[in-house]
N, C-alpha and C. Protein backbone atom coordinates (compact mmCIF):
# COMPACT_ATOMS: atom_id res chain seq x y z
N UNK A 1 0.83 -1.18 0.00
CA UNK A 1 0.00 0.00 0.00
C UNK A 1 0.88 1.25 0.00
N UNK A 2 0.71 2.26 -1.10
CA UNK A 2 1.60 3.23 -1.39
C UNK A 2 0.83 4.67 -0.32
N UNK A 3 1.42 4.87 0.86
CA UNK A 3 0.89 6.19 1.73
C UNK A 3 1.30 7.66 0.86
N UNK A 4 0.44 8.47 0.62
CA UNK A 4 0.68 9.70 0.47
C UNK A 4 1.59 11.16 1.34
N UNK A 5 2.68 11.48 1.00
CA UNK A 5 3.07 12.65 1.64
C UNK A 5 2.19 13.46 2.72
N UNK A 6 2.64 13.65 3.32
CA UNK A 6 2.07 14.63 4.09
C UNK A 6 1.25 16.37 3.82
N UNK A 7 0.74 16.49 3.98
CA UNK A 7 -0.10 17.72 3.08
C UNK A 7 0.68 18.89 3.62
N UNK A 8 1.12 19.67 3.25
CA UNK A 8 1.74 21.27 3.66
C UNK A 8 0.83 22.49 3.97
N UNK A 9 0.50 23.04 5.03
CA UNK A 9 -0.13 23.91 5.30
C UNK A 9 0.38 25.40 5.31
N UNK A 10 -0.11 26.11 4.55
CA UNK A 10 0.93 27.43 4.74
C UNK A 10 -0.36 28.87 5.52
N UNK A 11 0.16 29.46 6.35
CA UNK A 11 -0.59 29.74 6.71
C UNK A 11 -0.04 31.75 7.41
N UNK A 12 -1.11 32.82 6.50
CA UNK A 12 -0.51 33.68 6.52
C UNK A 12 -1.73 34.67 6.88
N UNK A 13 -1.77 34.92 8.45
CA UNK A 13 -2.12 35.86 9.51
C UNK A 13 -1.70 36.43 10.13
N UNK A 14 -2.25 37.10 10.81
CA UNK A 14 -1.51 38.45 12.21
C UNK A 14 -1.05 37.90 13.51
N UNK A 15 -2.32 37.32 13.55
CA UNK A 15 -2.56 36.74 15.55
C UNK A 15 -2.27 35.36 15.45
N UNK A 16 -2.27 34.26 14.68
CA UNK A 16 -2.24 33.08 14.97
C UNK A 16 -3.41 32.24 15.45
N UNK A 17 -4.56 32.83 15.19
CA UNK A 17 -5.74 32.41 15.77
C UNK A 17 -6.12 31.51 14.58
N UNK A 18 -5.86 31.30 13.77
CA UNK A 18 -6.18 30.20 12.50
C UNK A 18 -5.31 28.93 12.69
N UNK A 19 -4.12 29.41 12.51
CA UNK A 19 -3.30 28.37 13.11
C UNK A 19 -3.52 27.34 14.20
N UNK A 20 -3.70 27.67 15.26
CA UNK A 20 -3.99 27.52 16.59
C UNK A 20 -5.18 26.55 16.07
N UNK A 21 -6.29 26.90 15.59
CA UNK A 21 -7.39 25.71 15.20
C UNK A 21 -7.19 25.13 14.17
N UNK A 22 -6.23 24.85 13.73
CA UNK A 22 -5.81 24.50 12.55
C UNK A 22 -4.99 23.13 13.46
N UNK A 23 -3.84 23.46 14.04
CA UNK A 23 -3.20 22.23 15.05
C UNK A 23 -3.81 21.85 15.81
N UNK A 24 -4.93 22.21 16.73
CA UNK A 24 -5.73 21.48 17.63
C UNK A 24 -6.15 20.27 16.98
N UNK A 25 -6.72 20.31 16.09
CA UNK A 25 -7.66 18.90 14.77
C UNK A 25 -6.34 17.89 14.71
N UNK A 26 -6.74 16.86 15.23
CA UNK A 26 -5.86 15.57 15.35
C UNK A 26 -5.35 15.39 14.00
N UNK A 27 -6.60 15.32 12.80
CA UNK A 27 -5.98 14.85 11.70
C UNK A 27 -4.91 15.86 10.95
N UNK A 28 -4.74 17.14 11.58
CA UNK A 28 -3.61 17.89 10.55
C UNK A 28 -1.92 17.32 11.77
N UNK A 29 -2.09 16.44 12.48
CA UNK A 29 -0.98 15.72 13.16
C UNK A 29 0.20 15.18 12.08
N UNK A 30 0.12 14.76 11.12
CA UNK A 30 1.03 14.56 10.12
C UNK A 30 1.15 15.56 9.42
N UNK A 31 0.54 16.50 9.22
CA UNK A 31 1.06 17.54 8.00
C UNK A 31 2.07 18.51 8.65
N UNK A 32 2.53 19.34 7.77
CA UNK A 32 3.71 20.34 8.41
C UNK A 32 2.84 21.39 8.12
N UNK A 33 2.73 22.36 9.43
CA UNK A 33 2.14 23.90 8.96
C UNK A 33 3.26 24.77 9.44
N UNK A 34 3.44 26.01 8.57
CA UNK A 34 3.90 26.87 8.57
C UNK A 34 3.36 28.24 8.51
N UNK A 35 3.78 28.97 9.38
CA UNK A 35 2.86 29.93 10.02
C UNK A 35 3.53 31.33 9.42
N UNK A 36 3.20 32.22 8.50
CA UNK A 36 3.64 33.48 7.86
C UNK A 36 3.03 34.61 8.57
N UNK A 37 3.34 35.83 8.78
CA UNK A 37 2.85 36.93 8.97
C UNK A 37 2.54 38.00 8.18
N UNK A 38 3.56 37.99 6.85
CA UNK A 38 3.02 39.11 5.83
C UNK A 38 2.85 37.91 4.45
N UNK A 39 2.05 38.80 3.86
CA UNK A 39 2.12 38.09 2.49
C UNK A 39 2.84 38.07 1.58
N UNK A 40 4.22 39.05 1.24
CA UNK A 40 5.01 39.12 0.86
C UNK A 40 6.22 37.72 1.26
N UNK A 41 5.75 37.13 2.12
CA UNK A 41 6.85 35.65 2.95
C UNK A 41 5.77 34.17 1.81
N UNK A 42 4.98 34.44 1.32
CA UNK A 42 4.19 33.79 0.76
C UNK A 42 5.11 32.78 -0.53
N UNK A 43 5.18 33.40 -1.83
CA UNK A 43 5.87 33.28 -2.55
C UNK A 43 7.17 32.28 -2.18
N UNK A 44 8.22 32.68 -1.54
CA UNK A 44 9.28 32.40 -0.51
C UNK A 44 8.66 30.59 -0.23
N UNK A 45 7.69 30.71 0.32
CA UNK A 45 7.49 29.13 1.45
C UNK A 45 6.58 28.48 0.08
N UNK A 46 5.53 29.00 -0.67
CA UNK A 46 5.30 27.99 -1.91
C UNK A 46 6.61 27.33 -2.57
N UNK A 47 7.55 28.22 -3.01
CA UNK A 47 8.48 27.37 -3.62
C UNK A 47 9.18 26.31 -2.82
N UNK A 48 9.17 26.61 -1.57
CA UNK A 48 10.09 25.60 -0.93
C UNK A 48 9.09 24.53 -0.48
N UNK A 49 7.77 24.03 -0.44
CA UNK A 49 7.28 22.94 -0.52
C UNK A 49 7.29 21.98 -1.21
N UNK A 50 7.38 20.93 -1.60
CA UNK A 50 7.66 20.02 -2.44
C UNK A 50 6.36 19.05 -2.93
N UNK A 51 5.36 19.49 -2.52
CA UNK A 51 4.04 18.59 -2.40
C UNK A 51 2.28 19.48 -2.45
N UNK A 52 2.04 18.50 -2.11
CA UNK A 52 0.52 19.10 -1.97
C UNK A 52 0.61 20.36 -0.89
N UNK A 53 -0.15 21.63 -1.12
CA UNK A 53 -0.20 22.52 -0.13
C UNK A 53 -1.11 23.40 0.01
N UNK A 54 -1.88 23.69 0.78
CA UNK A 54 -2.77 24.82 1.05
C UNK A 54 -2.79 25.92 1.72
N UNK A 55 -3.18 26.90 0.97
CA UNK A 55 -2.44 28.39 1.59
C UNK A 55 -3.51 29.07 2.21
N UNK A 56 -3.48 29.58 3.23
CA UNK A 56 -4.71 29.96 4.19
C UNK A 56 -4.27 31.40 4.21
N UNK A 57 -5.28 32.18 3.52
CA UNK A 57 -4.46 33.87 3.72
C UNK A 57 -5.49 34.83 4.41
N UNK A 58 -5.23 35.09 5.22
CA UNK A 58 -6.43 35.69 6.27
C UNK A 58 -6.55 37.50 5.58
N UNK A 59 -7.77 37.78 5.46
CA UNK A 59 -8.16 38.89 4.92
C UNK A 59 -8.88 39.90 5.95
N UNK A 60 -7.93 40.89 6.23
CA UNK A 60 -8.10 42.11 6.87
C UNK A 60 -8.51 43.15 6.03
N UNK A 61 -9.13 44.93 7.14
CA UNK A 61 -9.79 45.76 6.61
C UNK A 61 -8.82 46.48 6.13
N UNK A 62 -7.37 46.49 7.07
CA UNK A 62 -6.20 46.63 6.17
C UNK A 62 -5.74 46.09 6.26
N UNK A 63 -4.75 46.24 5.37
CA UNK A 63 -3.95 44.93 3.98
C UNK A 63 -4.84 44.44 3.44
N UNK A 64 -5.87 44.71 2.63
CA UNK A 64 -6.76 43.87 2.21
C UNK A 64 -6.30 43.44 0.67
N UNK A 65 -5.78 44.80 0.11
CA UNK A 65 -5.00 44.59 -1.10
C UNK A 65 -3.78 43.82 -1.30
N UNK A 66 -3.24 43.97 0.01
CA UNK A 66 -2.01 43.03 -0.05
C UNK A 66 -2.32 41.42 0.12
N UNK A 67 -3.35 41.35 0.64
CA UNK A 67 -3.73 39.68 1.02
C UNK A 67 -4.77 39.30 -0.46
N UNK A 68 -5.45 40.25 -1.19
CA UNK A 68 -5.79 39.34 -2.08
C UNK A 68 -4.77 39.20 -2.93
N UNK A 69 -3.69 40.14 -3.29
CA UNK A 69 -2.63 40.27 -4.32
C UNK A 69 -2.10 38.58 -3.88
N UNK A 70 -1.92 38.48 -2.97
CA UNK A 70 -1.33 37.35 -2.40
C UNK A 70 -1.83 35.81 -2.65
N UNK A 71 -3.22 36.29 -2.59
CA UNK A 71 -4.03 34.90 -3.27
C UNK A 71 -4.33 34.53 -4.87
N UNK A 72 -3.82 35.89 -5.36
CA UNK A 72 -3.42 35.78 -6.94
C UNK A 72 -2.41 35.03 -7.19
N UNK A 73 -1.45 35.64 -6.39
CA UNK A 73 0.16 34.97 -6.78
C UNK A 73 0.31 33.20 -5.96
N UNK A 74 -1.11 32.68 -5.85
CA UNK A 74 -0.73 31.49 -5.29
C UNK A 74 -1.19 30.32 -6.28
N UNK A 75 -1.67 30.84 -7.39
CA UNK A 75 -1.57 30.39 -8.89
C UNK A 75 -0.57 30.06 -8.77
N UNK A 76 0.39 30.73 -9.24
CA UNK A 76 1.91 30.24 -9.35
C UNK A 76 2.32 29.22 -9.21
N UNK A 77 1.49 28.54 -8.12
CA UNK A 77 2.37 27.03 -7.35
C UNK A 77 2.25 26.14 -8.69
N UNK A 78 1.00 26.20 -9.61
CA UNK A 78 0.36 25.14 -10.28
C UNK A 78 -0.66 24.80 -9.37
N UNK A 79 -0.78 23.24 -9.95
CA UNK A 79 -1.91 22.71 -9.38
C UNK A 79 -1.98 21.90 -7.71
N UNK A 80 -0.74 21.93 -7.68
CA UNK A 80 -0.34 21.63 -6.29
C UNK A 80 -0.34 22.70 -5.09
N UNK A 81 -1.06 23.58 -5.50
CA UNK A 81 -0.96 24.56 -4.38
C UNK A 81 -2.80 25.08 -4.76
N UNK A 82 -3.22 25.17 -3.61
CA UNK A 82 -4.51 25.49 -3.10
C UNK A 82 -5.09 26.45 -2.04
N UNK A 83 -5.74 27.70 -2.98
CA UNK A 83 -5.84 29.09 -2.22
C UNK A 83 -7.00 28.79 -1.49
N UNK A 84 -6.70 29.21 0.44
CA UNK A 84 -8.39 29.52 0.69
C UNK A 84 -7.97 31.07 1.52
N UNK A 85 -9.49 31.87 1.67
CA UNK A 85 -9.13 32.83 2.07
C UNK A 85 -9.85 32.39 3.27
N UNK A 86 -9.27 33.39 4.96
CA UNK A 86 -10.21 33.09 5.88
C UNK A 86 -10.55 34.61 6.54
N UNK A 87 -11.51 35.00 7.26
CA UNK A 87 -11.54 36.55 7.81
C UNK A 87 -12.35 36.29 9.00
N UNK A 88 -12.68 37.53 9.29
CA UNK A 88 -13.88 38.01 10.45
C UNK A 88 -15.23 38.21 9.95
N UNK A 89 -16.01 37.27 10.67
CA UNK A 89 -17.26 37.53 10.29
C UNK A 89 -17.97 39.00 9.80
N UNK A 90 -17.34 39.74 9.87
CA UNK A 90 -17.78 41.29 9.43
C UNK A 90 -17.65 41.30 8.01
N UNK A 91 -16.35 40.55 7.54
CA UNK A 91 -16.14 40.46 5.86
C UNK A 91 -16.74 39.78 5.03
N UNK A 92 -17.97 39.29 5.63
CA UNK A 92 -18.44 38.13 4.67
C UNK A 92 -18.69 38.73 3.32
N UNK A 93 -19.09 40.02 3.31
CA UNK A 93 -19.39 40.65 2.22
C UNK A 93 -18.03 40.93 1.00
N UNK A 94 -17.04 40.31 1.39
CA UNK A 94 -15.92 40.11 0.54
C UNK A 94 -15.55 38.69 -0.49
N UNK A 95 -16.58 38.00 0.23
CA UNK A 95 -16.16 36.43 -0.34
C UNK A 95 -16.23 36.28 -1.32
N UNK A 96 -16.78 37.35 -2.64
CA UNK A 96 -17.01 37.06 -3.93
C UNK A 96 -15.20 37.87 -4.87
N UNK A 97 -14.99 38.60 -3.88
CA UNK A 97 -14.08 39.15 -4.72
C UNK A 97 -12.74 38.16 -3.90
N UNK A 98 -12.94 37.60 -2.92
CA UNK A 98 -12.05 36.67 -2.14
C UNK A 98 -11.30 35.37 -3.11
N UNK A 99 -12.86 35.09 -3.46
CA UNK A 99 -12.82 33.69 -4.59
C UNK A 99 -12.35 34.35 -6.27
N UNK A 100 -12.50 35.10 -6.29
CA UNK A 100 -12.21 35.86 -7.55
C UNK A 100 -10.31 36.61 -7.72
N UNK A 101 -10.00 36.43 -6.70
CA UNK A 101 -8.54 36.46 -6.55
C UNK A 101 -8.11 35.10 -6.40
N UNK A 102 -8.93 34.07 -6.31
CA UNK A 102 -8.09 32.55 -6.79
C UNK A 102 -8.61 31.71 -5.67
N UNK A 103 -9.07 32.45 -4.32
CA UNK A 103 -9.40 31.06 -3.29
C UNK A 103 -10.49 30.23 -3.92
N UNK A 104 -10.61 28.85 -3.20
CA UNK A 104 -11.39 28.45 -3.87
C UNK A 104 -12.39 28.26 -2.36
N UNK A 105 -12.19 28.52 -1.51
CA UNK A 105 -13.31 28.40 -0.29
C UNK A 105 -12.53 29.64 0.87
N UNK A 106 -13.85 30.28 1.45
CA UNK A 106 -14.17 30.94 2.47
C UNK A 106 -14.63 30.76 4.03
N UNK A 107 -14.09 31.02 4.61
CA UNK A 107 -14.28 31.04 6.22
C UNK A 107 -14.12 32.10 6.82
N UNK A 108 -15.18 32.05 7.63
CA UNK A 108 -15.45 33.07 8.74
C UNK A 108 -15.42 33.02 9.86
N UNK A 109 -14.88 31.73 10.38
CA UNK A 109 -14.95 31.37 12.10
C UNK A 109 -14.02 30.24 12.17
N UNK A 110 -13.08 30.23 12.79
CA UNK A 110 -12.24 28.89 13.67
C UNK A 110 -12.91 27.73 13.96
N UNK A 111 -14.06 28.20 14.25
CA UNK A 111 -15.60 26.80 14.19
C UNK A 111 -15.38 26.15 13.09
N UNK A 112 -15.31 26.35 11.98
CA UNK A 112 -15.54 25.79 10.58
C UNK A 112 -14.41 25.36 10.29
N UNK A 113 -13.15 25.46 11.10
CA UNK A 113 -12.00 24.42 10.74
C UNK A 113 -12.12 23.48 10.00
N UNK A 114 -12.78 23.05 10.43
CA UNK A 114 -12.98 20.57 9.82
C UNK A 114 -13.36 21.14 7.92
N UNK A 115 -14.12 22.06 7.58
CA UNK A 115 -14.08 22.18 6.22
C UNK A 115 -12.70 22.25 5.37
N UNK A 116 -11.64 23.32 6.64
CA UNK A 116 -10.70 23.51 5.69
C UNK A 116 -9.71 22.01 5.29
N UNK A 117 -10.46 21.42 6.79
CA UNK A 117 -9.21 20.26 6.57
C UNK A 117 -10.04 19.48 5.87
N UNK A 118 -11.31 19.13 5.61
CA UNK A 118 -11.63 18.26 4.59
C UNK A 118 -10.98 18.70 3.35
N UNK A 119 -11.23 20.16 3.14
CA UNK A 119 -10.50 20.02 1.82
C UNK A 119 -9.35 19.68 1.55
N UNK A 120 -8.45 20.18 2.53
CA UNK A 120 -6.95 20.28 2.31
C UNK A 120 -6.66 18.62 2.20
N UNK A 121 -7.54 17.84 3.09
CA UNK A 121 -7.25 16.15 2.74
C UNK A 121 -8.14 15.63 1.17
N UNK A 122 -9.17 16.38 0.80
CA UNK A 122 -9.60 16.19 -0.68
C UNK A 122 -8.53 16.26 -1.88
N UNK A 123 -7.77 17.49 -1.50
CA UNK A 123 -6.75 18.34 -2.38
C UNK A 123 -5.58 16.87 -1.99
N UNK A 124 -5.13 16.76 -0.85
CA UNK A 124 -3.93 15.94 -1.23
C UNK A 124 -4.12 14.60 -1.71
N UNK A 125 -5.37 13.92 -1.77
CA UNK A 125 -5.51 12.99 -2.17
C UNK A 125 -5.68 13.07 -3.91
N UNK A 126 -6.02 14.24 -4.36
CA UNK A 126 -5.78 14.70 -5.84
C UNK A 126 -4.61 14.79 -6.03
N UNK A 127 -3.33 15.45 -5.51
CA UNK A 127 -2.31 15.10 -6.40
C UNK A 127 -1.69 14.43 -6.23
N UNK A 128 -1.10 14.33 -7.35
CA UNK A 128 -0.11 12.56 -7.67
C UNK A 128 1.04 12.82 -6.94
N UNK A 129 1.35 11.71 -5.83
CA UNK A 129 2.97 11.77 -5.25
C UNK A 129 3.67 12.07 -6.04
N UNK A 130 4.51 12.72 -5.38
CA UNK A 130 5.80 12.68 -6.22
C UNK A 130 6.91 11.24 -6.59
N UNK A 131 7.36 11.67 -7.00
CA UNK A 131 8.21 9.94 -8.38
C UNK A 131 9.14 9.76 -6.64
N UNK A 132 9.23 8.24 -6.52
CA UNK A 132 10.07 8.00 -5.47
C UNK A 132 11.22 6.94 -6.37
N UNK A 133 12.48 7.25 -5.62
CA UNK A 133 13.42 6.21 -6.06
C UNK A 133 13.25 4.38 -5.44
N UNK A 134 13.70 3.95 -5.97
CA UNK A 134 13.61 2.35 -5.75
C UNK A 134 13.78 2.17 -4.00
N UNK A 135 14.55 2.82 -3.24
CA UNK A 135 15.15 3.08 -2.77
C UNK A 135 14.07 3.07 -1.37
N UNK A 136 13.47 4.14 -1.47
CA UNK A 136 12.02 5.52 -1.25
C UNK A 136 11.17 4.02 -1.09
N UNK A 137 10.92 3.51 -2.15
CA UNK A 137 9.30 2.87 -2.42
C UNK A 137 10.00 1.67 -1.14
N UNK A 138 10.90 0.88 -1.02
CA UNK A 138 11.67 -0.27 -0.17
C UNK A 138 11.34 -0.21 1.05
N UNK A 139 11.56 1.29 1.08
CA UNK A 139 11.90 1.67 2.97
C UNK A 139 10.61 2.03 3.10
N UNK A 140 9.86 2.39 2.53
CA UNK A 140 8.43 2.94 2.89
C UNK A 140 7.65 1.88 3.07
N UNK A 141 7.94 0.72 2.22
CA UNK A 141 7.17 -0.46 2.78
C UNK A 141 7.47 -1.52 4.19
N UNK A 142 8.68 -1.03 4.74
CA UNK A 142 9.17 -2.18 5.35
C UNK A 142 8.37 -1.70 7.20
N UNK A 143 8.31 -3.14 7.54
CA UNK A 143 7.01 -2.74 9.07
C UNK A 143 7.50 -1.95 9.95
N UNK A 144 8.79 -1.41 9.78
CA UNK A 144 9.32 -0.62 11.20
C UNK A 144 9.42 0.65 10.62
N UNK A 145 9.23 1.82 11.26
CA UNK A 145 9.22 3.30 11.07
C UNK A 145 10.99 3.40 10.78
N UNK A 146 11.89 3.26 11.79
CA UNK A 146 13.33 3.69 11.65
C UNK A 146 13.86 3.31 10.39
N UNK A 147 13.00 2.27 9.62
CA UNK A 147 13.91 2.18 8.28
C UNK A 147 13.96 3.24 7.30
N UNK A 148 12.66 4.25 7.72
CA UNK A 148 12.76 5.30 6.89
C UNK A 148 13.72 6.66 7.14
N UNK A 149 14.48 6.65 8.24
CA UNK A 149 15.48 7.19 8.11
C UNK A 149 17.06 6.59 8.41
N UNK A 150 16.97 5.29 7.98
CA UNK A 150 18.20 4.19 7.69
C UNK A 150 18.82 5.47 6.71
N UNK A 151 20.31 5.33 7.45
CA UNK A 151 21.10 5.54 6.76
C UNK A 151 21.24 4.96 5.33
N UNK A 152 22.39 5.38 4.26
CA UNK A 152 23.17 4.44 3.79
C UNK A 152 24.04 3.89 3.88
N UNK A 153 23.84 2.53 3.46
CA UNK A 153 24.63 1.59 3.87
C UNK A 153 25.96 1.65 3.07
N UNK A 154 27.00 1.37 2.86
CA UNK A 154 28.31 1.44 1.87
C UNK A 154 28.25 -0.17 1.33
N UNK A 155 28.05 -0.34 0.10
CA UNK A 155 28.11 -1.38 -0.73
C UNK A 155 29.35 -1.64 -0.74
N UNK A 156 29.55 -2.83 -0.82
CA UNK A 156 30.85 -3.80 -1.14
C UNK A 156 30.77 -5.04 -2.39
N UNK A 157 31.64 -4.78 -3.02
CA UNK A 157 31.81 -5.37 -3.70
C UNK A 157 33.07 -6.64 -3.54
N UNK A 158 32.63 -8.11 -3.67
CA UNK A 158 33.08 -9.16 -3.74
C UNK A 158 34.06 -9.79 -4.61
N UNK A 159 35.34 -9.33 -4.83
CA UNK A 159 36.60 -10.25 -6.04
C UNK A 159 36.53 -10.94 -6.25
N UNK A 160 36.07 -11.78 -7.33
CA UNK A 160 36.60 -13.51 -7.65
C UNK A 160 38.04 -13.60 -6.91
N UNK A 161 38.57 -14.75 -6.49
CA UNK A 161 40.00 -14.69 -6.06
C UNK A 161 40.52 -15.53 -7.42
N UNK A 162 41.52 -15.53 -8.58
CA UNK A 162 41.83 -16.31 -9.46
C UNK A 162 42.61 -16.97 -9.21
């Protein structure tokens, strides 16, 4: 049975109050989140993911231009990268121009967490792992966890004696 990567969470707010309900939810326990403060750090942490990822860009009354600019430029990733926007219930009246800068879902409350992570587990189950070496696919199957960070071993090679 071939397990999927871990999903990448990128996540770019003021207070950390998204975050925070974002790690409480047992099931984001395997993924890696990374927690941004401006949107300009955005760009920067898409490229350095290697996998499935979802970008959570919280939309204020200011910076509002800077956080949708931000959910434009998260195109960029391709298809492996997945915009949602999240705010304060006061902004609901933004969600059309929210989704229209590229998110593809809206939130208004820390309550509604479990949506983002359904999606974000919808989204990683859409893209295709990445190519593993012979190597990769061996150790990933074998029943003990430590084989997946087994060293390498140094091959030896055997002389006929003539």
């Amino acid at each position: 049975m071939r397990t999927s990567p871990k999903l990448h969470w990128i996540i770019c707010e003021r207070a950390g109050k998204w975050s925070a309900a974002l790690r409480r939810d047992a099931a984001v326990g395997e993924s890696n989140v990374v927690e941004l403060r401006h949107p300009d750090e955005l760009a920067a942490a898409i490229a350095a993911t290697p996998w499935a990822t979802v970008v959570v860009v919280e939309l204020r009354r200011d910076g509002l231009a800077a956080a949708l600019d931000a959910l434009a430029d998260v195109e960029r990733g391709g298809p492996r990268v997945l915009a949602v926007a999240v705010a304060e219930r006061e902004l609901q009246e933004i969600e059309l121009t929210a989704r229209e800068a590229g998110a593809v879902h809206f939130v208004t409350s820390p309550r509604r967490i479990a949506e983002l992570i359904q999606l974000g587990e919808r989204h990683r189950a859409r893209v295709p792992a990445p190519a593993q070496t012979l190597r990769e696919r061996a150790l990933a199957q074998l029943p003990w966890s430590d084989a997946r960070t087994m060293p390498e071993l140094p091959v030896h090679k055997i002389e006929p004696k003539l």
